[in-house]
Protein backbone atom coordinates (compact mmCIF):
# COMPACT_ATOMS: atom_id res chain seq x y z
CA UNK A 1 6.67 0.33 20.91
CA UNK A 2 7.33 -2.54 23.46
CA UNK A 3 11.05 -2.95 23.41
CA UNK A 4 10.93 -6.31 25.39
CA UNK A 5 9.38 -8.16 22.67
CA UNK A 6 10.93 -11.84 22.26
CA UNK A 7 10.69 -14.21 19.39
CA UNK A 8 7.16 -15.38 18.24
CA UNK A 9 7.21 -19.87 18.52
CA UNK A 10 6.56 -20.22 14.98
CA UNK A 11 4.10 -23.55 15.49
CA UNK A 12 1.54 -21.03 17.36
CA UNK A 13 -0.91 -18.71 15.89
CA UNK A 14 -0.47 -15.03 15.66
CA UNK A 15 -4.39 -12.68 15.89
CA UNK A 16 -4.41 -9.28 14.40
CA UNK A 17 -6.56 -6.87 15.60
CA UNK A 18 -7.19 -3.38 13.64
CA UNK A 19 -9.91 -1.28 15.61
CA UNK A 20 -11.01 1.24 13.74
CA UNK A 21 -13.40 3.89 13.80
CA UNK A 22 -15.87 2.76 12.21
CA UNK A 23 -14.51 -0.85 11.51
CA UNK A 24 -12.50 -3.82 13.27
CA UNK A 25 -11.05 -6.11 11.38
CA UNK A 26 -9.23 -9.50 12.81
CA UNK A 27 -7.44 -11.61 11.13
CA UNK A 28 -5.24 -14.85 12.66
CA UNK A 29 -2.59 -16.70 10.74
CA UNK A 30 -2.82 -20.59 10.33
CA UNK A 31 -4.82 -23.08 8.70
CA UNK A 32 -7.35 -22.29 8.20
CA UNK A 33 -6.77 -18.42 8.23
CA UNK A 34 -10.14 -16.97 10.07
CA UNK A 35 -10.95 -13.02 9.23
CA UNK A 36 -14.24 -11.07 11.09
CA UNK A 37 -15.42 -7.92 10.18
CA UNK A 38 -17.58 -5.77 12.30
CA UNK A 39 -18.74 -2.32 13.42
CA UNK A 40 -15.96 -1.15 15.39
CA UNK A 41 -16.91 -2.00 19.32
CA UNK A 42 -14.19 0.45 20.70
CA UNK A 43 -11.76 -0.13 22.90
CA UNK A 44 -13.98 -0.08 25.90
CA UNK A 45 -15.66 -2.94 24.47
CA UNK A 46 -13.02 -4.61 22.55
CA UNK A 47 -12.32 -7.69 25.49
CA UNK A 48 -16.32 -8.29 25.01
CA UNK A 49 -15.73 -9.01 20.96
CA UNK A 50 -13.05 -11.05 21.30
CA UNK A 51 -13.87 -13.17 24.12
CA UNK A 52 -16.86 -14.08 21.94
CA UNK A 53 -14.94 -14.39 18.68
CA UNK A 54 -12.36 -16.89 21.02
CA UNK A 55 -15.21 -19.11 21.41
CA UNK A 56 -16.55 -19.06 18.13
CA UNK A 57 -13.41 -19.99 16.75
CA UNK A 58 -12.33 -22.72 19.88
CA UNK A 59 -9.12 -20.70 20.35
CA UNK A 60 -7.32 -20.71 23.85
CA UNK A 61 -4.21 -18.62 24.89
CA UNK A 62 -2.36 -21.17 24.83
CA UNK A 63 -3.38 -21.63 20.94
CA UNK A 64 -1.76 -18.09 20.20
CA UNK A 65 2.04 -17.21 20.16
CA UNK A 66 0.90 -12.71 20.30
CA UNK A 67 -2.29 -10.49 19.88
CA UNK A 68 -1.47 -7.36 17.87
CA UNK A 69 -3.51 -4.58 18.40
CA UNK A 70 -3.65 -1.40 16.29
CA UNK A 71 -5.90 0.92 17.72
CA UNK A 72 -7.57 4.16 16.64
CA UNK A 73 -7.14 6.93 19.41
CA UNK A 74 -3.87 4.58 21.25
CA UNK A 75 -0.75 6.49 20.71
CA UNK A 76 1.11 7.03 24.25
CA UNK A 77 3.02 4.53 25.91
CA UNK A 78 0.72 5.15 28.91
CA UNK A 79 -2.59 4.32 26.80
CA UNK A 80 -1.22 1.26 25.03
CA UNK A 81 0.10 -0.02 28.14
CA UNK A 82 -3.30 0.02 29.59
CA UNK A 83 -4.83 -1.79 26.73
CA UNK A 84 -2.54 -4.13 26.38
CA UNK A 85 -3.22 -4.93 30.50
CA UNK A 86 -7.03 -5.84 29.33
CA UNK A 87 -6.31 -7.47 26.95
CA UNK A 88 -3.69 -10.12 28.46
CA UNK A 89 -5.96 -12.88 29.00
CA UNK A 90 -6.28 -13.47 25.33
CA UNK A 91 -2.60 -14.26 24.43
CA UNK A 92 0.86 -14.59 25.95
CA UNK A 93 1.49 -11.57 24.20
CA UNK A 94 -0.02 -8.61 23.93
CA UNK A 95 1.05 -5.79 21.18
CA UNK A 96 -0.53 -2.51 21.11
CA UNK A 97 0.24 0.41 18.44
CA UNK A 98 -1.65 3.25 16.74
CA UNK A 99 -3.48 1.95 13.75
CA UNK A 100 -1.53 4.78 11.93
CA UNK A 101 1.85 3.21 12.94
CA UNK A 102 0.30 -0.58 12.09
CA UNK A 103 -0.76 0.58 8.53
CA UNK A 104 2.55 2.39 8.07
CA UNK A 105 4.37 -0.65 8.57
CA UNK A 106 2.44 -2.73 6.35
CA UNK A 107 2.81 -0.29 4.17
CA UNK A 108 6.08 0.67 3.62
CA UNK A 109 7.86 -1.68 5.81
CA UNK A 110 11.33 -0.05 7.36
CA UNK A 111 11.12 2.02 3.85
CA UNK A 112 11.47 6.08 4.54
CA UNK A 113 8.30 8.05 3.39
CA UNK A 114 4.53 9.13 4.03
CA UNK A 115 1.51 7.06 5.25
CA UNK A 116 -1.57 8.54 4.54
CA UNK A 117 -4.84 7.33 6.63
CA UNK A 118 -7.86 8.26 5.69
CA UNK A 119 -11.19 6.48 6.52
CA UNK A 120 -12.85 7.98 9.51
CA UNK A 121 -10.44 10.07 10.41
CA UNK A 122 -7.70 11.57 8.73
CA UNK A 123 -3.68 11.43 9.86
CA UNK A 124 -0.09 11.21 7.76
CA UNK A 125 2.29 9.23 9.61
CA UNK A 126 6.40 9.94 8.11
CA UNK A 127 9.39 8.47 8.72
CA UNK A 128 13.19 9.07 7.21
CA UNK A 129 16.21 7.17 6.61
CA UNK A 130 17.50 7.82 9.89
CA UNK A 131 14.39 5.96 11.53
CA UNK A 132 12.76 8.92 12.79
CA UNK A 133 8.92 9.52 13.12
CA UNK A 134 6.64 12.71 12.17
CA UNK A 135 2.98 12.94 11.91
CA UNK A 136 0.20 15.64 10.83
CA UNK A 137 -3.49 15.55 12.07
CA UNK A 138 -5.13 12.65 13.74
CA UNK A 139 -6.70 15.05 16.51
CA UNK A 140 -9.71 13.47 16.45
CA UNK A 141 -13.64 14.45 15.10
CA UNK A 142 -13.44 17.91 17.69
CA UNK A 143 -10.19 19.03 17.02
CA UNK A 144 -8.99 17.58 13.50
CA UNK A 145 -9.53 14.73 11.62
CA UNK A 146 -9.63 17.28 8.05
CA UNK A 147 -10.34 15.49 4.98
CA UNK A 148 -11.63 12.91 6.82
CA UNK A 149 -15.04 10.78 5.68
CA UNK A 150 -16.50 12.22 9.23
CA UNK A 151 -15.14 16.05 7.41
CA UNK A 152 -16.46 14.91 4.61
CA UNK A 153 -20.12 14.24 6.03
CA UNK A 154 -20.43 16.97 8.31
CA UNK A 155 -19.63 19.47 5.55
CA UNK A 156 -21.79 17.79 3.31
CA UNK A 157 -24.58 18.05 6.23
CA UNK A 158 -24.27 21.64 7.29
CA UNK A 159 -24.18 22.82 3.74
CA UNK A 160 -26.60 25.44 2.26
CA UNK A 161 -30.05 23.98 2.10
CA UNK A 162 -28.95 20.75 4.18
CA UNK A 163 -32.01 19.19 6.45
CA UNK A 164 -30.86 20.73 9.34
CA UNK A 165 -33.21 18.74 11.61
CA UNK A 166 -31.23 15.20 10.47
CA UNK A 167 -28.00 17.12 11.36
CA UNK A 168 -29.07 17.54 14.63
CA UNK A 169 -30.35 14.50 15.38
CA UNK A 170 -26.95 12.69 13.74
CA UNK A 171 -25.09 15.42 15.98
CA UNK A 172 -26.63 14.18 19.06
CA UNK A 173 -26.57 10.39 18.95
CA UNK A 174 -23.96 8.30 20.88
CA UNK A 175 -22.26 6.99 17.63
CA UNK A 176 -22.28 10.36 16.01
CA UNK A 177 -18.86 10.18 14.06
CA UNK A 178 -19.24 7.08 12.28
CA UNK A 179 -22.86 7.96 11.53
CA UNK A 180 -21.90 11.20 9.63
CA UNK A 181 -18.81 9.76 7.78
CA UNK A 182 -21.74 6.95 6.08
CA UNK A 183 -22.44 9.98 4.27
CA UNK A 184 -19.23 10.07 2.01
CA UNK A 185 -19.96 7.87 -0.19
CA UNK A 186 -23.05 9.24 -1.63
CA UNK A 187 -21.20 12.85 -1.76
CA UNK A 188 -18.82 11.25 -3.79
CA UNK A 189 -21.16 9.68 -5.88
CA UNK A 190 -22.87 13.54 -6.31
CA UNK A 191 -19.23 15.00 -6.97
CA UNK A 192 -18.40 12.56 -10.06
CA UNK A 193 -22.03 13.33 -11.40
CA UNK A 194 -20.77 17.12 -11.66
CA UNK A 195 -23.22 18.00 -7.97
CA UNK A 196 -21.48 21.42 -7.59
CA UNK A 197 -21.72 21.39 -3.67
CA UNK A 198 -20.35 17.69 -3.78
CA UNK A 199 -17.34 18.58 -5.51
CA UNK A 200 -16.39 21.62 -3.22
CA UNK A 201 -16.47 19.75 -0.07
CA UNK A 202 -14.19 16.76 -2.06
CA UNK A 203 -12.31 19.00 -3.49
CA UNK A 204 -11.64 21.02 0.09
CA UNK A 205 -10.93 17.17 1.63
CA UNK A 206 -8.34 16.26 -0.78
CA UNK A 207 -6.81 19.70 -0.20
CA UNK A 208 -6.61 19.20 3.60
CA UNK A 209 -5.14 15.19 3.41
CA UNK A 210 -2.47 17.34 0.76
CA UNK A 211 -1.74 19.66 3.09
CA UNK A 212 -1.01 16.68 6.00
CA UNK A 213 1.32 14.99 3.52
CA UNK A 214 3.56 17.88 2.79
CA UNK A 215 3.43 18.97 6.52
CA UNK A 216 5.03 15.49 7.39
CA UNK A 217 7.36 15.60 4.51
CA UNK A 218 8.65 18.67 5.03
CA UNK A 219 9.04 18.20 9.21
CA UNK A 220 10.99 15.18 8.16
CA UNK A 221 13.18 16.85 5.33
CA UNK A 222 12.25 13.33 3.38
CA UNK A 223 13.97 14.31 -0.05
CA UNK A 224 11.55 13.90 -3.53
CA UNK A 225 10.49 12.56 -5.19
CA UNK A 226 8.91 11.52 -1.45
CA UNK A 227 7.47 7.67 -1.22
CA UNK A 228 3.97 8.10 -0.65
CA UNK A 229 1.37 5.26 0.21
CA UNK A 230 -1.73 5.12 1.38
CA UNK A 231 -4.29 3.47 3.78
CA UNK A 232 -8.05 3.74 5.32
CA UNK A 233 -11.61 3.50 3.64
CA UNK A 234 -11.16 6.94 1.80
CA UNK A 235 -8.16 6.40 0.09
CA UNK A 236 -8.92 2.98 -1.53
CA UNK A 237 -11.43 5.13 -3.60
CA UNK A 238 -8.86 5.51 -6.89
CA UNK A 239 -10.68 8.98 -8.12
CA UNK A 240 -10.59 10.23 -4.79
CA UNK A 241 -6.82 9.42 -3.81
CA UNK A 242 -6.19 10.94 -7.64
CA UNK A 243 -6.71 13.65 -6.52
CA UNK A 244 -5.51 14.22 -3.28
CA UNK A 245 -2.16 13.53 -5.28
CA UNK A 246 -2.77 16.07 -7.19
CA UNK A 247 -3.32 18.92 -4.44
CA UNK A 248 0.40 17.63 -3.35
CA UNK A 249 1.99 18.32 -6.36
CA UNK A 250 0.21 21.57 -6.53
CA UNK A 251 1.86 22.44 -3.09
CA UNK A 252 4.88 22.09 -4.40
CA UNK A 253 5.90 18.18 -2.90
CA UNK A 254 7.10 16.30 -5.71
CA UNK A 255 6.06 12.47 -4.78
CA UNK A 256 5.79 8.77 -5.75
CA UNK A 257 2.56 6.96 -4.89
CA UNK A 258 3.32 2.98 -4.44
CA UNK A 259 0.25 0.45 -3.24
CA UNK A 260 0.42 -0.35 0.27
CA UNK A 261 2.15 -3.95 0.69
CA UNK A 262 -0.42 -5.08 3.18
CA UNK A 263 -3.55 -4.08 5.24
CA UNK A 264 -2.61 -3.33 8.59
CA UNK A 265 -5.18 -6.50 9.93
CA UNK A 266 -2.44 -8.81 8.26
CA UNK A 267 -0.57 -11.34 10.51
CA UNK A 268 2.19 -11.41 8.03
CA UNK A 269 2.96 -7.73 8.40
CA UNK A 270 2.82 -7.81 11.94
CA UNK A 271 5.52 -10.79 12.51
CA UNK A 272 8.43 -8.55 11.67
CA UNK A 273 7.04 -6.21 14.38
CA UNK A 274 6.55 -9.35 16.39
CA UNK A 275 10.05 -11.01 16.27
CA UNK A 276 12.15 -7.32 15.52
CA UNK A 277 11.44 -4.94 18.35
CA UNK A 278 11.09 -1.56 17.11
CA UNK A 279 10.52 2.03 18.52
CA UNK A 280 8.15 5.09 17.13
């Protein structure tokens, strides 16, 4: 993270920015406090959104004490850096982090334990008492992203019997990933109406976000029971997170699940961050 942060003024406004991969979410502190909600634009397009949201909402750099950015797909120094550069006309400041490392924080705060993201994609983010970092997964739709909602709908799409014409049409479009993980939701629907196929490819999910969490607890040597919380469209589904907990246990990871403090699209998460310069 940006080491040269300095202190936010406290009588300007502070916009959050959590670009997801299917969703971004903003979110600016004030009166009144303004939220949006869209289909994610990606980064490519991400100076687009908000120099239209800045008008609809009559804000001016000057208005704004720091943008905070927590981006899907942004975790080197390099890549945030170059984010951050596009993104400078819009505040003073400009803060860019992983969305793993933004929902970890508002989380768990400076707290040693386990982050668990799962919406589109799928990664645990870990840190101990010392202040060091581990993570499992978040390789992205190709190369990772297990238990994921995009997991999640593919599997549910190339199963036996699946229309295998609307999985290659959903295969080939531009917005591909996003397009198969809208399919969760009605396999979870199938897998609590006792849909046998349903409930193997949830059942293989939640053992594939267990197996992320014990990876990262284990790299980290966190000791159990191991502070566990949780973020991303997935895990706010109660059953489902149920039983990813369960698949931890069975791995042998003793743990304590606690409710996340804050969404990571929260100002007032992010001004610690803000005013306290911290590395991951």
């Amino acid at each position: 993270m940006n080491r040269r942060l300095r202190k936010a003024r406290p009588d300007r406004g502070v916009i959050v920015v959590d670009l997801g991969g299917t969703w971004v979410r903003v979110a600016a502190s004030g009166s009144p406090q303004r939220r949006f909600r869209a289909r994610t634009p990606g980064a490519a397009h991400l100076p687009a959104l908000l120099a239209r949201l800045w008008r609809r909402w009559r804000i001016t750099r000057g208005d704004l004490a720091a943008l905070g950015v927590a981006s899907r797909g942004v975790w080197t120094p390099a890549e945030r850096r170059a984010l951050a550069r596009r993104l400078r006309r819009f505040a003073p400041r400009v803060v860019v982090i992983s969305d793993v490392e933004a929902a970890y924080l508002a989380a768990l705060g400076a707290s040693p334990g386990v982050l668990l993201l799962a919406g589109t994609g799928s990664i645990a983010l870990g840190r101990d008492h010392r202040g060091r970092w581990a993570r499992a997964g978040g390789l992205g739709a190709l190369l990772g992203d297990d238990g994921s909602a995009f997991a999640i709908g593919r599997d549910w799409l190339r199963r036996p019997g699946a229309n295998s014409l609307l999985a290659r049409r959903l295969g080939r479009s531009s917005d591909a990933v996003p397009r198969i993980a809208a399919y969760t939701p009605p396999v979870l629907r199938r897998a609590r109406q006792g849909d046998r196929e349903a409930r193997r490819i949830v059942r293989e999910a939640q053992h594939a976000l267990a197996l992320l969490v014990i990876t990262t607890a284990r790299r980290l040597r966190l000791r159990a029971p191991v502070t566990v919380s949780w973020a991303g469209t997935l895990m706010r589904n109660a059953g489902f997170r149920a039983g990813v907990w369960r698949e931890v246990r069975r791995g042998g990871l003793r743990l304590s699940p606690v409710a996340p403090r804050a969404q990571a699209a929260s100002p007032s998460a992010w001004r610690p961050l803000l005013e306290r310069p911290r590395a991951v």
